[in-house]
Protein backbone atom coordinates (compact mmCIF):
# COMPACT_ATOMS: atom_id res chain seq x y z
CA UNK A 1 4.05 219.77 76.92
CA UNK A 2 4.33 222.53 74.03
CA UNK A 3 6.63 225.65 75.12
CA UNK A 4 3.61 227.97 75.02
CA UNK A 5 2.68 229.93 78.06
CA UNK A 6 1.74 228.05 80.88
CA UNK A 7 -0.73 230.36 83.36
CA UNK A 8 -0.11 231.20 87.16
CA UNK A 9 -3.24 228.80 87.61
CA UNK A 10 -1.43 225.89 86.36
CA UNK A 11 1.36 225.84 89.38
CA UNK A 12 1.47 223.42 91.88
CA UNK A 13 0.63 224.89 95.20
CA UNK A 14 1.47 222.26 97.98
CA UNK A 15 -1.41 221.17 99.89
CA UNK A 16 -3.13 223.79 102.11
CA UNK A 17 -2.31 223.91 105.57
CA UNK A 18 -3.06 226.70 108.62
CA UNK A 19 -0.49 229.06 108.93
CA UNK A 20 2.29 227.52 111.34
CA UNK A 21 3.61 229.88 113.87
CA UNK A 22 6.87 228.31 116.27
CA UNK A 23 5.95 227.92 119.57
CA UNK A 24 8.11 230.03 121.86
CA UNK A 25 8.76 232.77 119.41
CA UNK A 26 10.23 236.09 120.58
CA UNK A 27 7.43 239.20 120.21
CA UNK A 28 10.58 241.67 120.96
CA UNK A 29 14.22 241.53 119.35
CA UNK A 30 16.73 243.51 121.76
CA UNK A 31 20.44 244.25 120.60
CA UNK A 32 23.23 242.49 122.55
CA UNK A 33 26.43 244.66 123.97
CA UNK A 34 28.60 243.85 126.06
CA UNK A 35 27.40 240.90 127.21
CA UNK A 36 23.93 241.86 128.13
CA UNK A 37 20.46 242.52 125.78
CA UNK A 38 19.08 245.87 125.46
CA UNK A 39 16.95 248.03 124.12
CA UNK A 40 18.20 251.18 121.98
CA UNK A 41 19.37 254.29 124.04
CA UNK A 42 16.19 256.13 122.62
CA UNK A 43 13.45 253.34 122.75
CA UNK A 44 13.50 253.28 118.75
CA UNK A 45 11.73 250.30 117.34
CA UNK A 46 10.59 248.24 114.23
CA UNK A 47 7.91 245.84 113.00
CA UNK A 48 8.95 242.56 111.48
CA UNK A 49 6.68 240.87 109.07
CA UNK A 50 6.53 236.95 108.76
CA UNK A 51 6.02 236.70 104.73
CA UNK A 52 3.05 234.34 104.40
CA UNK A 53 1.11 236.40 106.48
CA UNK A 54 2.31 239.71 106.41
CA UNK A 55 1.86 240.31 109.39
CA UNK A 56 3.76 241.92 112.48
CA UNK A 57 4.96 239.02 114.57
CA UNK A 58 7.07 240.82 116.66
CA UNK A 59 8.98 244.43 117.39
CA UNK A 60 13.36 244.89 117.45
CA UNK A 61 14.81 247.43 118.70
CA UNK A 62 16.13 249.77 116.14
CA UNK A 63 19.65 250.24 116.33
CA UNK A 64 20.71 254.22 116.24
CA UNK A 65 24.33 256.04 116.35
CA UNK A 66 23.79 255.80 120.04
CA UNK A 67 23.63 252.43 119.89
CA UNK A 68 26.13 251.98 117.57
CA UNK A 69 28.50 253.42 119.63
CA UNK A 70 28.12 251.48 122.51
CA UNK A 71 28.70 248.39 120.86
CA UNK A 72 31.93 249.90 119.29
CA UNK A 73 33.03 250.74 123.03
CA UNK A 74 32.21 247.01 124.45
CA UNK A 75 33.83 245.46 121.08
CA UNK A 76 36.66 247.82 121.24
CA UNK A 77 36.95 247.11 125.26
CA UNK A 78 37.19 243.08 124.55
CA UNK A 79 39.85 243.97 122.03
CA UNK A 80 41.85 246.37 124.08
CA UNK A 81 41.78 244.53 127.46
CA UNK A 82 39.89 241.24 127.11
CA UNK A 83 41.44 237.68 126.56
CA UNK A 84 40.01 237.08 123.24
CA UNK A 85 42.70 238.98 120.91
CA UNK A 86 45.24 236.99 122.75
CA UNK A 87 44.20 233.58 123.11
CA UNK A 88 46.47 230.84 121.46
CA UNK A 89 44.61 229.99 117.73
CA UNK A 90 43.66 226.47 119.61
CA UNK A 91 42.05 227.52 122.54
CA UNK A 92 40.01 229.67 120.03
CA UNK A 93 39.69 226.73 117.72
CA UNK A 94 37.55 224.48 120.78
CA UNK A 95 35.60 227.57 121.75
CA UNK A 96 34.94 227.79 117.53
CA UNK A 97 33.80 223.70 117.60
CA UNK A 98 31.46 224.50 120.91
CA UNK A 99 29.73 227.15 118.70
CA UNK A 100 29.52 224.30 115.79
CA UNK A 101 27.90 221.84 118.46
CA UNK A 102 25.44 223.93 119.60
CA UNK A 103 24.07 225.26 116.26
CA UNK A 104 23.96 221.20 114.91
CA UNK A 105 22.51 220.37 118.11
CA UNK A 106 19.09 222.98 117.54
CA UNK A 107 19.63 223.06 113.70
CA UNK A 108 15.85 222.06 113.60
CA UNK A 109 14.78 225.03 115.77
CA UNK A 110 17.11 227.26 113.55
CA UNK A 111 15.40 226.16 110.36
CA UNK A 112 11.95 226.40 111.74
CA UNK A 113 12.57 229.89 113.53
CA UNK A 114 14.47 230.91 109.58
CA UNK A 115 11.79 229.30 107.80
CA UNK A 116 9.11 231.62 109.73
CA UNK A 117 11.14 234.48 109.26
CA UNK A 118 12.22 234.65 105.49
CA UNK A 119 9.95 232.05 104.03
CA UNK A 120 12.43 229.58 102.86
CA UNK A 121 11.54 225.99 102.40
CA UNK A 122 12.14 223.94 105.62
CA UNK A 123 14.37 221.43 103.72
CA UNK A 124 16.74 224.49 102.72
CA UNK A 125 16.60 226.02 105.82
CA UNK A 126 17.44 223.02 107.54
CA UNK A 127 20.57 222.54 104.87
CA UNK A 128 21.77 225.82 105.88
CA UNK A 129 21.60 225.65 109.16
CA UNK A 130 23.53 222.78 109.10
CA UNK A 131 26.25 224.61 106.73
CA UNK A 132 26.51 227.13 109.51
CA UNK A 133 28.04 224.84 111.81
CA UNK A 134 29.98 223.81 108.86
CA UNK A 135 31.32 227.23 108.46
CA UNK A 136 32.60 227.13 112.20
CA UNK A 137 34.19 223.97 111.83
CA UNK A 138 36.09 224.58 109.00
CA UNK A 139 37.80 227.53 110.33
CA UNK A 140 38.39 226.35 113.68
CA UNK A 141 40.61 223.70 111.64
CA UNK A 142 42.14 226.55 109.53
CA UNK A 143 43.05 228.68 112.49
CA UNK A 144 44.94 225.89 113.74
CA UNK A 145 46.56 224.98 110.68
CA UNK A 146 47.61 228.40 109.55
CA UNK A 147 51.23 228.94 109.11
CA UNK A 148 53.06 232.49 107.89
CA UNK A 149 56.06 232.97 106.19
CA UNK A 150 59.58 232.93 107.26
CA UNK A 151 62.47 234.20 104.53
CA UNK A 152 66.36 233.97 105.62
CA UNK A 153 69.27 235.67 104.60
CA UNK A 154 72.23 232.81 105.58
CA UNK A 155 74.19 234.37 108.13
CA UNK A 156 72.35 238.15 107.40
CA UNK A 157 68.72 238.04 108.06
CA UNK A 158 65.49 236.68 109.00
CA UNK A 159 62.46 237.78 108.14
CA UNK A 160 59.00 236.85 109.42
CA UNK A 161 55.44 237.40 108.95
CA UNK A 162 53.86 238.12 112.28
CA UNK A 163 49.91 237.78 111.71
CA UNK A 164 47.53 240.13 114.67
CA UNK A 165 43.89 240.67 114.46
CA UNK A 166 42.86 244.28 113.38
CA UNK A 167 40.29 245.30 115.46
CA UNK A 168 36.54 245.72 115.63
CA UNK A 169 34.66 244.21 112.79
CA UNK A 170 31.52 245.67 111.56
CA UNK A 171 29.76 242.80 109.83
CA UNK A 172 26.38 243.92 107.80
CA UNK A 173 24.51 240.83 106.42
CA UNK A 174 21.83 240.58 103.95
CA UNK A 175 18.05 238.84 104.85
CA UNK A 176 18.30 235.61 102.11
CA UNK A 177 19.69 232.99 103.95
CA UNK A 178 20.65 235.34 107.15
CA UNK A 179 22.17 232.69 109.62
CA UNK A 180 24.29 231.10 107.02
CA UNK A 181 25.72 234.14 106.29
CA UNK A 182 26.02 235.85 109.15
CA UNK A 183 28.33 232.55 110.43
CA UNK A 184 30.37 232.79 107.32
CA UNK A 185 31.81 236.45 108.42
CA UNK A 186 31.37 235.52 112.16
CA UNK A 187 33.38 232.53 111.95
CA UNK A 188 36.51 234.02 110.30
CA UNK A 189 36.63 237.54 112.34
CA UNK A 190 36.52 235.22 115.59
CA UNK A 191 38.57 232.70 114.46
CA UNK A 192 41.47 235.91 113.79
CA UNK A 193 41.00 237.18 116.90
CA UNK A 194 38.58 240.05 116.07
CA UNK A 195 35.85 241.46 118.24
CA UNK A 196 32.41 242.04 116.34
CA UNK A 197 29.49 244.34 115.86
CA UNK A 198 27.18 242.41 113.39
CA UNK A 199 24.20 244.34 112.19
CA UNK A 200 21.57 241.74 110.62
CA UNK A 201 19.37 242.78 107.89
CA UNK A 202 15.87 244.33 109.23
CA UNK A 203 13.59 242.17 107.32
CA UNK A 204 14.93 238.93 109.55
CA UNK A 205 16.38 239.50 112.48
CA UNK A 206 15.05 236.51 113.87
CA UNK A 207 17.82 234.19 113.92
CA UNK A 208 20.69 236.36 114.49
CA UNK A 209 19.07 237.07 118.18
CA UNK A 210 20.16 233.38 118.93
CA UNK A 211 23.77 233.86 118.79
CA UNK A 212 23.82 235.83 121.70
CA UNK A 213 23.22 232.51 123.97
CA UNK A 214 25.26 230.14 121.61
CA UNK A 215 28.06 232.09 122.03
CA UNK A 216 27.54 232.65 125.26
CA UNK A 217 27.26 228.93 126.28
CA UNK A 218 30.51 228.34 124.24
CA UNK A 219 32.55 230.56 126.20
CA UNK A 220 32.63 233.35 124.09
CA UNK A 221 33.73 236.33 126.47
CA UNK A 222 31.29 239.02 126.75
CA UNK A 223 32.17 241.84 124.51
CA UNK A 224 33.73 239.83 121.59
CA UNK A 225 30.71 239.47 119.64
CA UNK A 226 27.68 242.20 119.88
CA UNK A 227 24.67 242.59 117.83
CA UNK A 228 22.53 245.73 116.91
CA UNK A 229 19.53 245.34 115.14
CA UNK A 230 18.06 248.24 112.95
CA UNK A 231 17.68 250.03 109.89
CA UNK A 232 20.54 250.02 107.45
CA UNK A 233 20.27 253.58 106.76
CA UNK A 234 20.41 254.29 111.10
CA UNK A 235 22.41 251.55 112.30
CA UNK A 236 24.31 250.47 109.15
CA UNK A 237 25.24 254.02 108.17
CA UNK A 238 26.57 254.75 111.87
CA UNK A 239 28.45 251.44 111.86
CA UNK A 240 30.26 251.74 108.68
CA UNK A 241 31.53 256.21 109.45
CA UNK A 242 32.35 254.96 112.93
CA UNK A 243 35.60 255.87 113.23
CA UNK A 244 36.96 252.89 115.84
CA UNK A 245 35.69 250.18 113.27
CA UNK A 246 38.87 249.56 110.94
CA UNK A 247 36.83 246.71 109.24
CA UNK A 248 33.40 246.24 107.28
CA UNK A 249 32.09 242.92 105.85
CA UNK A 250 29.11 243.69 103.59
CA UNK A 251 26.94 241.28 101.70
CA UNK A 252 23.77 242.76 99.88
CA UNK A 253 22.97 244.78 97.01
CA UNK A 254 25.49 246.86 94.35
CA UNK A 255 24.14 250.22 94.62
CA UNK A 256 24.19 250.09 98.94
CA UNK A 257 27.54 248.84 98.50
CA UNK A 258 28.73 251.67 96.48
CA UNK A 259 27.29 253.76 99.37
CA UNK A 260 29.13 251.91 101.96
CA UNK A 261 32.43 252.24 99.58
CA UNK A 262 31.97 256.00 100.04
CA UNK A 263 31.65 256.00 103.42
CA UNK A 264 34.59 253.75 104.18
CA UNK A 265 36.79 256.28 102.22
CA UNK A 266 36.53 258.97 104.93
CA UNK A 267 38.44 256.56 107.27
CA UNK A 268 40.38 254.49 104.77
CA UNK A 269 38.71 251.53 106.38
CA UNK A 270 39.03 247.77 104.76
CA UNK A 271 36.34 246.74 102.78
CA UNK A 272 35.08 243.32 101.58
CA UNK A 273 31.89 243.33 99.78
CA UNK A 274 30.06 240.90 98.15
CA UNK A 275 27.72 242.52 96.16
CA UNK A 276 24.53 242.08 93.41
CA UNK A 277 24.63 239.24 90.57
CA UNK A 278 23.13 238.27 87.17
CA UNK A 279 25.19 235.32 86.60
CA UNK A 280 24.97 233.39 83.06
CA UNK A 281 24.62 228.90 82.57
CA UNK A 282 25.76 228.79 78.99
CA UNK A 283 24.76 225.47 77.82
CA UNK A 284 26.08 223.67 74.78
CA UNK A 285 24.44 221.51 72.37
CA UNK A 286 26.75 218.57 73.66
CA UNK A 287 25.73 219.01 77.25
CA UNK A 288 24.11 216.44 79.53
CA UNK A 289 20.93 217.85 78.71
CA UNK A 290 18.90 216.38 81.44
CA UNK A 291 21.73 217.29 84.34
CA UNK A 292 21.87 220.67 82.78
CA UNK A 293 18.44 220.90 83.52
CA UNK A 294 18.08 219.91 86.65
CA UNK A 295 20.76 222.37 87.92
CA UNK A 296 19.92 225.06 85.99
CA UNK A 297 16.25 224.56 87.75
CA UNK A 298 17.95 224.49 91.10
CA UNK A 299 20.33 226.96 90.53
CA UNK A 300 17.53 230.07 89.95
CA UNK A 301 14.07 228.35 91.54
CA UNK A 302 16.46 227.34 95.63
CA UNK A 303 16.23 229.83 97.90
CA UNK A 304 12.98 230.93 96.54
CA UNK A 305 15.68 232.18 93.70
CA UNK A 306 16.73 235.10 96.61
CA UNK A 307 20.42 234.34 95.98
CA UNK A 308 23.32 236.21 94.58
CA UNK A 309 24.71 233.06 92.70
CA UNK A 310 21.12 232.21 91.22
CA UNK A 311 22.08 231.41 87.51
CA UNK A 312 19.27 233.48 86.20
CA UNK A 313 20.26 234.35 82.80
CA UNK A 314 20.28 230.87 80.50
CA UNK A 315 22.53 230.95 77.48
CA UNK A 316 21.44 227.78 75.28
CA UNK A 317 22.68 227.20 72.05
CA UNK A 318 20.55 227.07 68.92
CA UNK A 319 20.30 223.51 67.89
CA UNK A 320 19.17 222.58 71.59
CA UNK A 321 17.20 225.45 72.20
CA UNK A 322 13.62 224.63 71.24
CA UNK A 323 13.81 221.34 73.57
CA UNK A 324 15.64 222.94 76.07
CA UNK A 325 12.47 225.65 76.78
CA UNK A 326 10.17 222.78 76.17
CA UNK A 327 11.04 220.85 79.07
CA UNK A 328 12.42 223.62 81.16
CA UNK A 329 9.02 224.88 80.93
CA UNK A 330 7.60 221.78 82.31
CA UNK A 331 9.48 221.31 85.03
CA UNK A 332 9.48 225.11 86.17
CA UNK A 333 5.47 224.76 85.65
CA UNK A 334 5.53 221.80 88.21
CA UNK A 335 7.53 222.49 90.60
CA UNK A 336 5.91 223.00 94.43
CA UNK A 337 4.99 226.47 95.72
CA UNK A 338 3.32 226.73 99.16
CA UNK A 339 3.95 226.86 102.72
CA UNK A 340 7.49 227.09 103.92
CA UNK A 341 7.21 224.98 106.43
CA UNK A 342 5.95 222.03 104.39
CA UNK A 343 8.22 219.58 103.43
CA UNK A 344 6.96 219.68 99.53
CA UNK A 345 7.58 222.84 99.15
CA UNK A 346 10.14 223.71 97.06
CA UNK A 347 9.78 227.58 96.39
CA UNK A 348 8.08 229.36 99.42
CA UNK A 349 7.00 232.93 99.75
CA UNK A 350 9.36 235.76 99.42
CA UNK A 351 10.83 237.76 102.17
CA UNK A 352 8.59 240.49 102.02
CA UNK A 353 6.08 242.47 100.88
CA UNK A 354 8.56 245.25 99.17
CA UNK A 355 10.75 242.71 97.71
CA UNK A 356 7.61 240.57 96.20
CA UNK A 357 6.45 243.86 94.47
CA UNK A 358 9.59 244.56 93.15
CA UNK A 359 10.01 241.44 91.80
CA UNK A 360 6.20 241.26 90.31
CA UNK A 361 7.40 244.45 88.94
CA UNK A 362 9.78 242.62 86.83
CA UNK A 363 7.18 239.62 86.29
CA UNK A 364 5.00 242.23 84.28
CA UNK A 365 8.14 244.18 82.66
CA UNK A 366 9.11 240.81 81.24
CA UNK A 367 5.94 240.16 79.62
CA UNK A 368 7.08 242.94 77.35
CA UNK A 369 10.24 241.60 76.75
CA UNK A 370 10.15 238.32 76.30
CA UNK A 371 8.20 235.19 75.17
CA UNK A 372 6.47 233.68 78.83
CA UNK A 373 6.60 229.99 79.13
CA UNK A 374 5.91 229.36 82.46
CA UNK A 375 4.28 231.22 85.86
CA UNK A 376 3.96 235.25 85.18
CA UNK A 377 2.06 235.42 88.67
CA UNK A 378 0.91 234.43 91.61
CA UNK A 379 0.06 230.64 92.18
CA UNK A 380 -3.46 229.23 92.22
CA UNK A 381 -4.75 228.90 95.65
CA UNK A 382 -2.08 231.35 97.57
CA UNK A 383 -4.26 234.33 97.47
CA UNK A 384 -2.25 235.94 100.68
CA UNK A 385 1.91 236.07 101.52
CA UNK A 386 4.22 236.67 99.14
CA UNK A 387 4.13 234.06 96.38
CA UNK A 388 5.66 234.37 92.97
CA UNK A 389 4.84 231.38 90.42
CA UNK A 390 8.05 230.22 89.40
CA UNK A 391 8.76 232.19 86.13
CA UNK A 392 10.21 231.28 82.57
CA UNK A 393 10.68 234.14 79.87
CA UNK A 394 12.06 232.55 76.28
CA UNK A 395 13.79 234.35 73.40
CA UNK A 396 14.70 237.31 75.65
CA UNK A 397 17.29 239.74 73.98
CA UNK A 398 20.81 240.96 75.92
CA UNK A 399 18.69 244.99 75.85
CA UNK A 400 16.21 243.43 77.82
CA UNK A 401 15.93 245.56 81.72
CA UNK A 402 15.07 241.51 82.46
CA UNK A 403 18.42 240.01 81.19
CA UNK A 404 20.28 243.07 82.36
CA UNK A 405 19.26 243.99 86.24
CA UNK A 406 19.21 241.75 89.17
CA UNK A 407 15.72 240.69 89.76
CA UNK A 408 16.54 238.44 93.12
CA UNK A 409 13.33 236.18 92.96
CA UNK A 410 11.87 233.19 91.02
CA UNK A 411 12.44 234.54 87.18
CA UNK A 412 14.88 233.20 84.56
CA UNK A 413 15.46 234.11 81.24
CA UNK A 414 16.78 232.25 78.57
CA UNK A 415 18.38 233.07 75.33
CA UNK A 416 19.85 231.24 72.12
CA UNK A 417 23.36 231.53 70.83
CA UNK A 418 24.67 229.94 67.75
CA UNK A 419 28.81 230.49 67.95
CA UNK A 420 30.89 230.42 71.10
CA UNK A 421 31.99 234.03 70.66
CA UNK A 422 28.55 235.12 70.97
CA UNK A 423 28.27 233.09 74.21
CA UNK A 424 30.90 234.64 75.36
CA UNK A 425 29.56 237.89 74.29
CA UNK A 426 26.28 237.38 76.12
CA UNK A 427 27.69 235.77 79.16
CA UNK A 428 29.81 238.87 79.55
CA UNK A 429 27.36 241.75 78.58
CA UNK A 430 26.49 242.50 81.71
CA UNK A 431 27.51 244.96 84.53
CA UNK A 432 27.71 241.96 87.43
CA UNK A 433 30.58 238.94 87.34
CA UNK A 434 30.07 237.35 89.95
CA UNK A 435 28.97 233.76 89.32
CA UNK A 436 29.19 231.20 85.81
CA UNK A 437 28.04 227.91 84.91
CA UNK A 438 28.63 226.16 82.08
CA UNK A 439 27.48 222.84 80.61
CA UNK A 440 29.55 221.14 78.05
CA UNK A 441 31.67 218.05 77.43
CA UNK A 442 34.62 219.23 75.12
CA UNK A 443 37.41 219.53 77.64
CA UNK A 444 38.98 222.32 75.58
CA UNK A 445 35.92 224.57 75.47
CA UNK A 446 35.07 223.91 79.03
CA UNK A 447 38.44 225.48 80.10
CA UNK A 448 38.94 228.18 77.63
CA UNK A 449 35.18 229.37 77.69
CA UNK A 450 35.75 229.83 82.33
CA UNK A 451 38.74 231.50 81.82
CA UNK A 452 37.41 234.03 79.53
CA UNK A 453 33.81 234.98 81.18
CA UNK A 454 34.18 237.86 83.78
CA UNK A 455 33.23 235.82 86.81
CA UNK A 456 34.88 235.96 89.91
CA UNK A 457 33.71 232.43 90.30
CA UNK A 458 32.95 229.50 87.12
CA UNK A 459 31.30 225.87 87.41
CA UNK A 460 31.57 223.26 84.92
CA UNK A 461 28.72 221.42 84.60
CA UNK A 462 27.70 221.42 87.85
CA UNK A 463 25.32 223.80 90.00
CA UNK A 464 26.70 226.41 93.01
CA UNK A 465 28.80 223.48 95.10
CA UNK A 466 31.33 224.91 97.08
CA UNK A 467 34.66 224.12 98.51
CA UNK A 468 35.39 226.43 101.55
CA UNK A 469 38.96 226.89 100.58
CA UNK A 470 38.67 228.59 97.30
CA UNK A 471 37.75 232.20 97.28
CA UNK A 472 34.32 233.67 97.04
CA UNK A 473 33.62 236.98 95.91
CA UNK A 474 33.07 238.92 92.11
CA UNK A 475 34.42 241.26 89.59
CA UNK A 476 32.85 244.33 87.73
CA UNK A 477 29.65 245.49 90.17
CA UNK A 478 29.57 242.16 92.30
CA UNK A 479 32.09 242.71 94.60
CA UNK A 480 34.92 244.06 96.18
CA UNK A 481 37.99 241.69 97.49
CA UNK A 482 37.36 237.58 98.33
CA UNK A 483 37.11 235.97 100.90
CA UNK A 484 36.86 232.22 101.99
CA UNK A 485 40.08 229.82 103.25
CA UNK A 486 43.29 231.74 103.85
CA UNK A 487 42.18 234.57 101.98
CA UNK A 488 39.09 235.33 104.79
CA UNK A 489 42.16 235.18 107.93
CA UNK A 490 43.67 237.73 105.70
CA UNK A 491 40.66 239.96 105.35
CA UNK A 492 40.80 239.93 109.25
CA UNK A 493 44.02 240.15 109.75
CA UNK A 494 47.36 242.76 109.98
CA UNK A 495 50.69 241.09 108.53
CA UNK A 496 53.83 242.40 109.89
CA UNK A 497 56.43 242.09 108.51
CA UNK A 498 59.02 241.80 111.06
CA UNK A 499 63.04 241.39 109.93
CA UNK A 500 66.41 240.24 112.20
CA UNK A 501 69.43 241.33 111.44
CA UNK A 502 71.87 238.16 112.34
CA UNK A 503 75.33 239.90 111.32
CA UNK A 504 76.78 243.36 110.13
CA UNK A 505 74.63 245.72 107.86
CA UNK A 506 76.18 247.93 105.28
CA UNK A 507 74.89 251.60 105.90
CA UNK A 508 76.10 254.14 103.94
CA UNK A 509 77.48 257.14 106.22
CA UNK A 510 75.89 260.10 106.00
CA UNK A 511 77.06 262.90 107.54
CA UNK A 512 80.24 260.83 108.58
CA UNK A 513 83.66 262.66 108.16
């Protein structure tokens, strides 16, 4: 198949189907504080859109200051007074494992109820589901495991590290993948011993209103975790200035998390952010071609390419290139748009209606900037949701708005090289480092070429696989701190430093005659 543009037409819908609808699903969202569900103080509400219809499937409340406060008090309460702070890191570790068993034991009904709500794939919502529960486990096993340091003095001093929970966590999640991530910042805060106020993102609120009854069922006491629903400008702005929350988690976009950093500044408050992307593959002429492919594909085209990591910027060298686009082209021309909730489908629609024109915003900009080799619209026989074509742009220059801003949808661009210090310049030329991939067999390169792109995170030849204990976060405009392993119990965390004096101390005399 030639490189030349292939037309929206030419995608592969998956096979038409009626519009599936869960049975059993919600029509109202309430928060969740202190134990109980309830509307907001002032009867505030929202819509929320399923994204292949577009239509309202259901109302949440929407979280105000009000609101916000409340949960503060019952989170703050639980810390103050409740059990939770002070149980021993095991008995937290089998309440932890509970909340794992229940979310593998419905991981179906999570995907389906996800898959309704954000318009990812089944299979992928399934696989994250399923990674949730993952999430729990793994730091039920780390909570248990963790040790702190101990120094001695022989026959002067010991000093210890004594490790206590801060406090109430605000925890502000994005809408791609939204149960996934709201158990990797739930898991860690609990695991510490923090209470929680999580504020889900209002285009998917869905999921997030079943953690309520896991934890719940798990023996979560009532108080430790509570949930307010709402408008990040309402109930994300009140969270973050709220004076009693020492903590705030944030995952979303660069510009709202330079907003947040503001706010937090007021009270000094911890911060971990893990912010926007526009992360580089740089492959090499002596690269597994064909597995370079394949995870380059994955890497941008998952998630319905909604995902911070997405490796949406390909860096091929020269002598490679022409064959590279050639059968990139084809593949990203074949692969299988359509209903989320059929198992072919490997791209489904968007999240929502303002994301999907932002995104065919960018479709159209790059027709300007680039040479279009596959999609550039919406597919053939998907004339309602949110559908994007999955989308190829060739010979695209570093000026380019399309190489330079986060696009967060189904749209790579890919650009030659012909040295490794121009690689290196490209990889680098951009305002985000969060995320790298690189494809090439010389041992040397491989290592020198990671260590010198701005990335807070590099694979070598392979696609976004990751080990739980290594950190996860950015540098430059992606991020702010890591977390993951050890480095998550810290975010949560106070260390003391706390010293013994075991035999006689020097002190100078002031004052003394």
């Amino acid at each position: 198949m030639s490189a030349e543009a292939t037309t929206a037409a030419s995608a592969h819908p998956a096979p038409a189907a009626a519009h599936y609808v869960p049975e059993n699903l919600p029509t109202h969202l309430q928060h969740f504080i202190g134990g109980r569900f309830v509307d907001s103080v002032g009867g505030e509400t929202f819509d929320v859109l399923d994204p292949v219809s577009n239509q309202t499937y259901a109302t949440a409340a929407a979280g105000q200051q009000a609101d916000i406060d409340l949960a503060v008090a019952a989170a703050t309460d639980a810390f103050l007074t409740g059990p939770w702070p002070r149980l021993k890191p095991r008995e937290r570790s089998r309440i932890l494992n509970r909340i794992a068993d229940a979310v593998e034991a419905q991981d179906a009904r999570l995907a389906e109820l996800e898959t309704f709500d954000t318009g990812l794939p089944i299979t992928q919502a399934l696989g994250q589901a399923q990674r949730a529960a993952e999430n729990f486990r793994f730091f039920a096993d780390l909570i248990v495991a963790q040790a702190d340091d101990t120094y001695k003095v022989p026959g002067s001093q010991i000093n210890y590290v004594n490790r206590k929970p801060v406090g109430v966590a605000g925890l502000i999640t994005p809408w791609n993948t939204p149960f996934m991530l709201e158990s990797w910042k739930l898991a860690p805060a609990l695991a510490s011993g923090c209470t929680v106020v999580l504020k889900p993102a209002e285009f998917t609120p869905l999921s997030a209103s079943l953690w309520a009854e896991i934890f719940r069922t798990a023996g979560v006491p009532d108080g430790v975790f509570n949930l307010v629903n709402g408008i990040g400008e309402e109930a994300g702005d009140a969270l973050v200035k709220h004076p009693e929350v020492p903590l705030i988690s944030f995952t979303g976009e660069t510009t709202t998390g330079q907003t947040i950093y503001r706010n937090c500044a007021a009270n000094l408050k911890g911060m971990s952010m893990e912010l926007g992307g526009k992360s580089p593959a740089v492959v090499f002429a002596d690269a597994d071609l064909e597995g370079a492919i394949d995870s380059t594909l994955f890497g941008v085209f998952s998630l319905n390419g909604e995902r911070c990591t997405a490796g949406s910027r390909i860096l091929v060298e020269r002598s490679v290139y022409d064959v590279f686009c050639e059968r990139y082209a084809a593949r990203a021309a074949s692969i299988v748009v359509g209903d989320p909730h059929d198992p072919a489908t490997e791209v489904g629609a968007l999240v929502h209606p303002e994301h999907y024109a932002k995104v065919m915003s960018y479709v159209e900009i790059g027709k300007s900037e680039g040479r279009l080799l596959a999609g550039g619209g919406r597919p053939a026989g998907l004339p309602e949701g949110n559908y994007v074509s999955p989308t190829v742009f060739a010979d695209v220059p570093p000026t380019a708005r399309v190489f330079q801003e986060e696009i967060f949808g189904p749209v790579v661009t890919i650009t030659p090289f012909d040295t490794d210090a121009e690689a290196l310049e490209l990889a680098n030329g951009v305002k985000y480092g969060l995320a790298a991939y690189i494809w090439t067999t010389n041992l040397v390169r491989a290592h020198t070429f990671a260590q010198s792109i701005e990335a807070g995170m590099v694979w070598l030849n392979s696609h976004n696989v990751r080990d739980l204990r290594t950190p996860f976060g950015g540098v430059k405009a992606s991020g702010l701190g890591h977390e993951g392993g050890y480095r998550s119990i810290d975010f949560y965390t106070d260390q003391q430093a706390v010293h013994i004096t075991l035999g006689p101390v020097h002190t100078p005399r002031f004052g003394a005659p």
